[in-house]
C-alpha atoms as a PDB file:
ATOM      1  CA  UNK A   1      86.748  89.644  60.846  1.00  0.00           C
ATOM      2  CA  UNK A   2      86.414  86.394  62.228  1.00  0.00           C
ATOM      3  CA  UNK A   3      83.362  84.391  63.269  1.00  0.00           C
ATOM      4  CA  UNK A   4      82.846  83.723  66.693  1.00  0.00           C
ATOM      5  CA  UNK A   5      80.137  82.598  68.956  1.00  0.00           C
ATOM      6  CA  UNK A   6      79.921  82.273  72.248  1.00  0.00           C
ATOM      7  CA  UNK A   7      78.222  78.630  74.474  1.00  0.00           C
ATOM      8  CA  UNK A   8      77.827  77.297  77.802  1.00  0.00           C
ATOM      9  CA  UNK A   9      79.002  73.912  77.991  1.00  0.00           C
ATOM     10  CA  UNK A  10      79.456  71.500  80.776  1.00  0.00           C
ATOM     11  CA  UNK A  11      82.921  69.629  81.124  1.00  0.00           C
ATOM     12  CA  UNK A  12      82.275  65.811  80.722  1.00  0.00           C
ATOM     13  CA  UNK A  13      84.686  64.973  83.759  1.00  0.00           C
ATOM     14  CA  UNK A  14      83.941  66.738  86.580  1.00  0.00           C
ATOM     15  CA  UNK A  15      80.261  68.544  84.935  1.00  0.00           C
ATOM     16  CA  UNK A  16      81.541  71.908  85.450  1.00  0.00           C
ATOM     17  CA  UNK A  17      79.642  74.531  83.389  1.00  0.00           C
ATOM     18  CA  UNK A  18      81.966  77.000  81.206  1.00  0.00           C
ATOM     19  CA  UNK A  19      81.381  79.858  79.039  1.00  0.00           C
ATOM     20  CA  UNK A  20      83.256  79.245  76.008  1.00  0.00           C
ATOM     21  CA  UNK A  21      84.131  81.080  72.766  1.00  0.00           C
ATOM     22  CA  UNK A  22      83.793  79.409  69.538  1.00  0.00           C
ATOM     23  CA  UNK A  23      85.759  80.283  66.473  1.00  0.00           C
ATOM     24  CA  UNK A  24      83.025  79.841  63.494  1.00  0.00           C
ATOM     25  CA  UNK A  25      85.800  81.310  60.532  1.00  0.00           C
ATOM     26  CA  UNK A  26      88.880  81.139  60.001  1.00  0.00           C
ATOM     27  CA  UNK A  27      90.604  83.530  57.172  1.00  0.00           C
ATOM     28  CA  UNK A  28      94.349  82.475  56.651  1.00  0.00           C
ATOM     29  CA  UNK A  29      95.117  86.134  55.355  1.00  0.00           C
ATOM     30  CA  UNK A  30      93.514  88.631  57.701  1.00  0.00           C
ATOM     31  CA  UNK A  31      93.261  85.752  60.769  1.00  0.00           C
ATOM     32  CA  UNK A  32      96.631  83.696  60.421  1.00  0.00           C
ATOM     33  CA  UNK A  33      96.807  83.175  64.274  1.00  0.00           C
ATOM     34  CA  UNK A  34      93.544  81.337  63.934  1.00  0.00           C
ATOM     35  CA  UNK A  35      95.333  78.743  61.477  1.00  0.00           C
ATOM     36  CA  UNK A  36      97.927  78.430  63.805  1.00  0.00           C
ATOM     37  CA  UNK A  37      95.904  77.528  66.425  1.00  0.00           C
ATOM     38  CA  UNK A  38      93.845  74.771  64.328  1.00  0.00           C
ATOM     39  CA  UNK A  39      97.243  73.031  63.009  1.00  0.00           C
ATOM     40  CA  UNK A  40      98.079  73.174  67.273  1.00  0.00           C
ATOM     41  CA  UNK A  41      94.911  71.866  68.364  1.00  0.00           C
ATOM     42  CA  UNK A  42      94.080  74.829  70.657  1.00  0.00           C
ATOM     43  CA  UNK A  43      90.565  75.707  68.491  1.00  0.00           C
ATOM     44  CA  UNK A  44      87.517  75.783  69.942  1.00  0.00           C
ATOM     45  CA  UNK A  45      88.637  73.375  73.058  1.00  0.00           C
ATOM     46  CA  UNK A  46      87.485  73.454  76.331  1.00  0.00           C
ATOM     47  CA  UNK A  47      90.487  73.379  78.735  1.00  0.00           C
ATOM     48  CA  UNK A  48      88.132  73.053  82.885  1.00  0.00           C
ATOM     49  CA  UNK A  49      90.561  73.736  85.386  1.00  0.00           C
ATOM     50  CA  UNK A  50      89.913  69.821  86.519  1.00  0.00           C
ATOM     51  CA  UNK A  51      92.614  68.969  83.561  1.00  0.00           C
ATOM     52  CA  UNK A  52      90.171  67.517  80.861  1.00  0.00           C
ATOM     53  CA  UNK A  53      90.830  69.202  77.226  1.00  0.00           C
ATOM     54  CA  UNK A  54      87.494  68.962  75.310  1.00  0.00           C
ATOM     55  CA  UNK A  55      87.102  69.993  71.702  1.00  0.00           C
ATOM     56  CA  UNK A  56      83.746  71.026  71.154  1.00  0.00           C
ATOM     57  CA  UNK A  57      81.681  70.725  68.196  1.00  0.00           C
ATOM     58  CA  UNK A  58      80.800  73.679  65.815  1.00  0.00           C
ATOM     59  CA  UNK A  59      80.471  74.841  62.037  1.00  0.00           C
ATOM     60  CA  UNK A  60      83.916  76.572  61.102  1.00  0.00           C
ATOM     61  CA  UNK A  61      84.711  78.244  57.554  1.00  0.00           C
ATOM     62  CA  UNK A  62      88.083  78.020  56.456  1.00  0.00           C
ATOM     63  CA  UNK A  63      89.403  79.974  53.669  1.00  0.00           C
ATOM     64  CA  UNK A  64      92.484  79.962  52.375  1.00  0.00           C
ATOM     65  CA  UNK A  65      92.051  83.311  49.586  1.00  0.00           C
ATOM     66  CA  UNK A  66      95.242  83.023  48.120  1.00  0.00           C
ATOM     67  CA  UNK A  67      95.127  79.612  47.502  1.00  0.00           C
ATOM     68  CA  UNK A  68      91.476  80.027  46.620  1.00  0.00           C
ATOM     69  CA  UNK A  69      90.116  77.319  48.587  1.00  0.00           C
ATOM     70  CA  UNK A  70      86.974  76.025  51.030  1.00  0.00           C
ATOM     71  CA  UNK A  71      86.765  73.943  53.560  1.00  0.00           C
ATOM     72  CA  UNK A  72      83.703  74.032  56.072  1.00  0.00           C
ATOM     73  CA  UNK A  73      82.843  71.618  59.167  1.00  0.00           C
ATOM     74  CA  UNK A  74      80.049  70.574  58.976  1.00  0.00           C
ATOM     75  CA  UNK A  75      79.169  68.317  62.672  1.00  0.00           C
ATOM     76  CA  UNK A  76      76.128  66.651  62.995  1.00  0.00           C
ATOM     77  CA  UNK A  77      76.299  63.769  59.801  1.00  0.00           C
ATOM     78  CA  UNK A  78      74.567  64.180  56.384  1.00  0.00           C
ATOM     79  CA  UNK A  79      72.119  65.988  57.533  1.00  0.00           C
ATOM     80  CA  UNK A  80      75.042  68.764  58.487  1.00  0.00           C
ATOM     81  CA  UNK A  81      76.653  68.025  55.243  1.00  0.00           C
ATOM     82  CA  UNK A  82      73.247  69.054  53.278  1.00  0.00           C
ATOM     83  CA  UNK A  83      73.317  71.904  55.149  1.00  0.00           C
ATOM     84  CA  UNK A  84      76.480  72.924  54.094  1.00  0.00           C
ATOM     85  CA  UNK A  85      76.446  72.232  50.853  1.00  0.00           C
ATOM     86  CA  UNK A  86      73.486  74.314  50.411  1.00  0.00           C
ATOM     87  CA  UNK A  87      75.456  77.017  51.997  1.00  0.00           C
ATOM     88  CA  UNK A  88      78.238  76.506  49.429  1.00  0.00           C
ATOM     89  CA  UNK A  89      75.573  77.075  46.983  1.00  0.00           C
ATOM     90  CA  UNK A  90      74.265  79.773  48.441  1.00  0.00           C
ATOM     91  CA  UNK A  91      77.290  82.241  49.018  1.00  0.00           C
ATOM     92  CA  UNK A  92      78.490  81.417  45.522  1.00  0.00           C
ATOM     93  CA  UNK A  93      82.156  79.876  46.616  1.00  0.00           C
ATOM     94  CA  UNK A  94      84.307  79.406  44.117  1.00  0.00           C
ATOM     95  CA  UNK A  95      87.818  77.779  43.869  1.00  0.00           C
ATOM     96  CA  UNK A  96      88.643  74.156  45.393  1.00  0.00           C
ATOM     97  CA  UNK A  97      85.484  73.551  47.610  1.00  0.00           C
ATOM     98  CA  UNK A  98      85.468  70.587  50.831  1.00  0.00           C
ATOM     99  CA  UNK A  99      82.700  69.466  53.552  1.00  0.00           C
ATOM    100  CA  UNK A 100      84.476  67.830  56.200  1.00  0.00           C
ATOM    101  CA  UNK A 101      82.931  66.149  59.673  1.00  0.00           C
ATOM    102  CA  UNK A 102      85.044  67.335  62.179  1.00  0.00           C
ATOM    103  CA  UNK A 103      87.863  69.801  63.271  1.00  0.00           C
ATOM    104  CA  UNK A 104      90.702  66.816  62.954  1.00  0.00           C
ATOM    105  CA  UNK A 105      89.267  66.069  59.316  1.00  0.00           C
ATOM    106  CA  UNK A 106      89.772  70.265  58.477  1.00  0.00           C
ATOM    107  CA  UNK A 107      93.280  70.103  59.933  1.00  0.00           C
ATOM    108  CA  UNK A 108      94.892  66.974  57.591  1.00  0.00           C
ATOM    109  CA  UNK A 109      93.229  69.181  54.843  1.00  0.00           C
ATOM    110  CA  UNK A 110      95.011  72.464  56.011  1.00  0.00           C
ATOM    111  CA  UNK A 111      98.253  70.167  55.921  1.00  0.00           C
ATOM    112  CA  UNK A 112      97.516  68.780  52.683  1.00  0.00           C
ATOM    113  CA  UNK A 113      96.794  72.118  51.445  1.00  0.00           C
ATOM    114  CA  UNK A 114     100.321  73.737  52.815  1.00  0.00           C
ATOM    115  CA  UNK A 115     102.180  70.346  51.188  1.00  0.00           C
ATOM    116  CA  UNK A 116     100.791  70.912  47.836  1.00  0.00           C
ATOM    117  CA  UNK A 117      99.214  68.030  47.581  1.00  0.00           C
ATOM    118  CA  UNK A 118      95.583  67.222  46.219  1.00  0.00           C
ATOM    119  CA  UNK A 119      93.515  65.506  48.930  1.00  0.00           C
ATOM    120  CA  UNK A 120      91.507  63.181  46.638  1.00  0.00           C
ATOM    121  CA  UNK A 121      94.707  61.226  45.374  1.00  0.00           C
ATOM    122  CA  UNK A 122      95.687  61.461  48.566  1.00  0.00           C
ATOM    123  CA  UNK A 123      92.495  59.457  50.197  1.00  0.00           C
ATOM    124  CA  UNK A 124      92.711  57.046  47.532  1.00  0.00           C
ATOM    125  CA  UNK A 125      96.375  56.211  48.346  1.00  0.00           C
ATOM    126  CA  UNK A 126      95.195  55.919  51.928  1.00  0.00           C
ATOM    127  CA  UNK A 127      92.597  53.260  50.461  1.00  0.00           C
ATOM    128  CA  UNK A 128      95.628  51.135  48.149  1.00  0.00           C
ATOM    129  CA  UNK A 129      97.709  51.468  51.702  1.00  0.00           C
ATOM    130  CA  UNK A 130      95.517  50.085  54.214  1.00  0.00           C
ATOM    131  CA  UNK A 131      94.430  47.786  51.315  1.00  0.00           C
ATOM    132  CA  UNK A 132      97.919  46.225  51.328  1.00  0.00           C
ATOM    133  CA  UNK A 133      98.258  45.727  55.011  1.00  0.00           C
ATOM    134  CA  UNK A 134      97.614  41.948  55.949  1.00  0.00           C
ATOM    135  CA  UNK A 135      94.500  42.725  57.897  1.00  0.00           C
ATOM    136  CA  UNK A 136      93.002  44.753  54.734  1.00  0.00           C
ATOM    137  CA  UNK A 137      91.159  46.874  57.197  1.00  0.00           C
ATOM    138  CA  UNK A 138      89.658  50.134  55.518  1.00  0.00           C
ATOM    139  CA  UNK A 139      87.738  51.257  58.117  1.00  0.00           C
ATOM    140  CA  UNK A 140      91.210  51.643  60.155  1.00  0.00           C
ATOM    141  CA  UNK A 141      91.884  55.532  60.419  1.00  0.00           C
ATOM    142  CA  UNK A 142      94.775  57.135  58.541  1.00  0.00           C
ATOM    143  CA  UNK A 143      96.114  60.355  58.375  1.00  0.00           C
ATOM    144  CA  UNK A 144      98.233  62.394  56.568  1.00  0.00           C
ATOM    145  CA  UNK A 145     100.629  64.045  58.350  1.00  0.00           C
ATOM    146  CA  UNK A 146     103.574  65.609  57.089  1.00  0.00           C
ATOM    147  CA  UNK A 147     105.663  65.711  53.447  1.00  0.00           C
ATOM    148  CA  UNK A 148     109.184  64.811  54.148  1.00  0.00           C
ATOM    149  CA  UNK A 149     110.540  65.409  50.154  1.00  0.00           C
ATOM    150  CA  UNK A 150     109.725  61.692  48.657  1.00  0.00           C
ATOM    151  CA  UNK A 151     108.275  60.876  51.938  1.00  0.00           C
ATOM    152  CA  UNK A 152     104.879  60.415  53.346  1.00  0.00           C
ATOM    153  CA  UNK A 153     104.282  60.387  56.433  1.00  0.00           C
ATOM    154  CA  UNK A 154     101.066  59.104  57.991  1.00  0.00           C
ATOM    155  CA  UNK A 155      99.272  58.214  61.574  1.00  0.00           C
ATOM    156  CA  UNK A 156      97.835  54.764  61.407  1.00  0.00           C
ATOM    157  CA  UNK A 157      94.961  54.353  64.198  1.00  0.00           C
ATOM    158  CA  UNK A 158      95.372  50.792  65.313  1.00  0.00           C
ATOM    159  CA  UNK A 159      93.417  49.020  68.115  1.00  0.00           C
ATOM    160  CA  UNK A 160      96.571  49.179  70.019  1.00  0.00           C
ATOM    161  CA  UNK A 161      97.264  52.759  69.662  1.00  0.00           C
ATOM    162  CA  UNK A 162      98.777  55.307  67.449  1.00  0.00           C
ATOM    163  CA  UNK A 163     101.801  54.803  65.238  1.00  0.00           C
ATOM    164  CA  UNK A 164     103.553  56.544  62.434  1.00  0.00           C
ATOM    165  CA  UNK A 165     104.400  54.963  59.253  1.00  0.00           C
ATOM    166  CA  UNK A 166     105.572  55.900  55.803  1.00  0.00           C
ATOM    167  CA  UNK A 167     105.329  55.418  52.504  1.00  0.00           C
ATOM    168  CA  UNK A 168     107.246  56.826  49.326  1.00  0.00           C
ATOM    169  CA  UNK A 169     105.482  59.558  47.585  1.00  0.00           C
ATOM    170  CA  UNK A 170     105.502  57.869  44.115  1.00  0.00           C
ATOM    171  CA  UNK A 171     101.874  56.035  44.932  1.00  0.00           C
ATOM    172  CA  UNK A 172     100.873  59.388  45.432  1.00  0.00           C
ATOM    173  CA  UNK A 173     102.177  61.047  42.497  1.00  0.00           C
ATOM    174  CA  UNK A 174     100.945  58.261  39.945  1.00  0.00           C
ATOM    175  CA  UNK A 175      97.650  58.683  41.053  1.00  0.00           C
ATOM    176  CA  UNK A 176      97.549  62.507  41.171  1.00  0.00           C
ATOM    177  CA  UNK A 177      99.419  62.472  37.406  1.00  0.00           C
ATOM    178  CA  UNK A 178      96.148  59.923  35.773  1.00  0.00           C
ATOM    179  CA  UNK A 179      93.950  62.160  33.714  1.00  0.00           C
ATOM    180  CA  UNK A 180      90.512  61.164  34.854  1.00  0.00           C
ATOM    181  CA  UNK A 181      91.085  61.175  38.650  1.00  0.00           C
ATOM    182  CA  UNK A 182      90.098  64.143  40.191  1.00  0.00           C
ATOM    183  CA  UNK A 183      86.741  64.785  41.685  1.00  0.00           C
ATOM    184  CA  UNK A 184      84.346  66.939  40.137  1.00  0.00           C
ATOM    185  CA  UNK A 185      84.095  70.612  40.867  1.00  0.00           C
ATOM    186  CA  UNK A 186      80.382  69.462  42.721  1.00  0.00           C
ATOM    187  CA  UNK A 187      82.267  66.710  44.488  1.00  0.00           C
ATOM    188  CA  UNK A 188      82.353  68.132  47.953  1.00  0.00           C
ATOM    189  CA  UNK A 189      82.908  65.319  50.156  1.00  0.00           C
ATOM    190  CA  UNK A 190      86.241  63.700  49.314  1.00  0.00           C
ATOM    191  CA  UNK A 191      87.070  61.425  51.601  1.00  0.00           C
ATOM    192  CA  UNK A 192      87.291  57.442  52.478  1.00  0.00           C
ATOM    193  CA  UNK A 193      83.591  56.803  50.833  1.00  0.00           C
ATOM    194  CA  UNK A 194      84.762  58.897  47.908  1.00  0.00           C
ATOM    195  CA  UNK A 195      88.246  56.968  47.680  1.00  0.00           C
ATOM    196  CA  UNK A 196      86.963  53.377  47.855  1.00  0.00           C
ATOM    197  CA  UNK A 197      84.785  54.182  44.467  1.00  0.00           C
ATOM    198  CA  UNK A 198      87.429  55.825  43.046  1.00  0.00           C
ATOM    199  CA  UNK A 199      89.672  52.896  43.508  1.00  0.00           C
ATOM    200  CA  UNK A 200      87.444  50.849  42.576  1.00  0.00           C
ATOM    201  CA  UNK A 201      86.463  52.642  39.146  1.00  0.00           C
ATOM    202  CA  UNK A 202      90.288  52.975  38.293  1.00  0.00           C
ATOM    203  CA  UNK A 203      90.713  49.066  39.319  1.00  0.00           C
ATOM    204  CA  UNK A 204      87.794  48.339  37.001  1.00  0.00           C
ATOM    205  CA  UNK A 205      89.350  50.298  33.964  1.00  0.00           C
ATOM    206  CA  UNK A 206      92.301  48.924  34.076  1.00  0.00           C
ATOM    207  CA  UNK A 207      91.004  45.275  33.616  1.00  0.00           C
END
């Protein structure tokens, strides 16, 4: 049975209070409607009858069993993250195990997870593409967003908006195929922090 817990919150356009429900779990085999509505961006969002769509901040568990995987949200920075990791520890999760900030972070996982990809090759060939753009901006956002067969497709936050770009899947697959690249089994965070050492590391090895 799913998690879910119930807030008043006050819309940030027009300050109208709201009784909302917030989904805290999310079990892909006995709840599949609530990873549908994740991947559609209808979870725990505040829709006031003013027109403003709010998502609004909470802990959520996903688990995938059959794939045996993790993945919590953990809002509220490191501090959150400790937390969460401690509750990792404490329910005695196994499988592939991920702390993520925010709702948006959990749903490029759930699409990672559904393309059969492994996220941590997949940040660091975020890292080597943003690292060959002119600008070298890293701190630019990038998302993975769909697998179309040699195909990556992404959505590259730019000052100026949005856009999609691609990129062939080969980057990807050398760096999933090297023997020494994936995270540790304690390695909970993988994500732009966790790709910029990695990069660097392989970098530095193969000099």
């Amino acid at each position: 049975m799913a998690i879910v817990g119930v807030v008043r919150v006050s819309c940030p356009a027009c300050d109208r209070s709201h009784e909302c429900k917030l989904v805290q779990s999310i079990n892909t085999r006995t709840e599949p409607d609530g990873k549908r509505r994740l991947l559609a961006g209808e979870l725990n969002v505040l829709a006031c009858p003013c027109g403003r769509l709010t998502q609004l901040a909470a802990t959520v568990v996903f688990h995938d069993p059959d794939a045996d995987y993790w993945c919590q949200v953990c809002p509220g920075g490191d501090r959150a993250m400790a937390e969460g990791e401690a509750a990792f520890r404490v329910a005695g999760a196994g499988g592939t195990r991920r702390l993520v900030p925010s709702l948006n972070a959990l749903v490029e996982k759930v699409k990672l997870l559904d393309a059969g990809l492994d996220d941590w090759a997949i940040e660091m060939a975020k890292v080597l593409l943003l690292a060959s753009r002119e600008d070298r901006d890293l701190e630019l956002v990038l998302l993975f967003d769909s697998l179309d067969g040699d195909t990556l497709h992404w959505v590259l936050f730019e000052p100026a908006g949005p856009r999609v770009m691609a990129s062939p899947r080969s980057v990807y697959t050398k760096l999933a195929a090297r023997p020494h690249g994936s995270p540790g089994p304690l390695e909970l965070r993988i994500d732009r922090a966790w790709a910029v050492d990695a990069v660097r590391t392989m970098i530095a090895g193969a000099n």
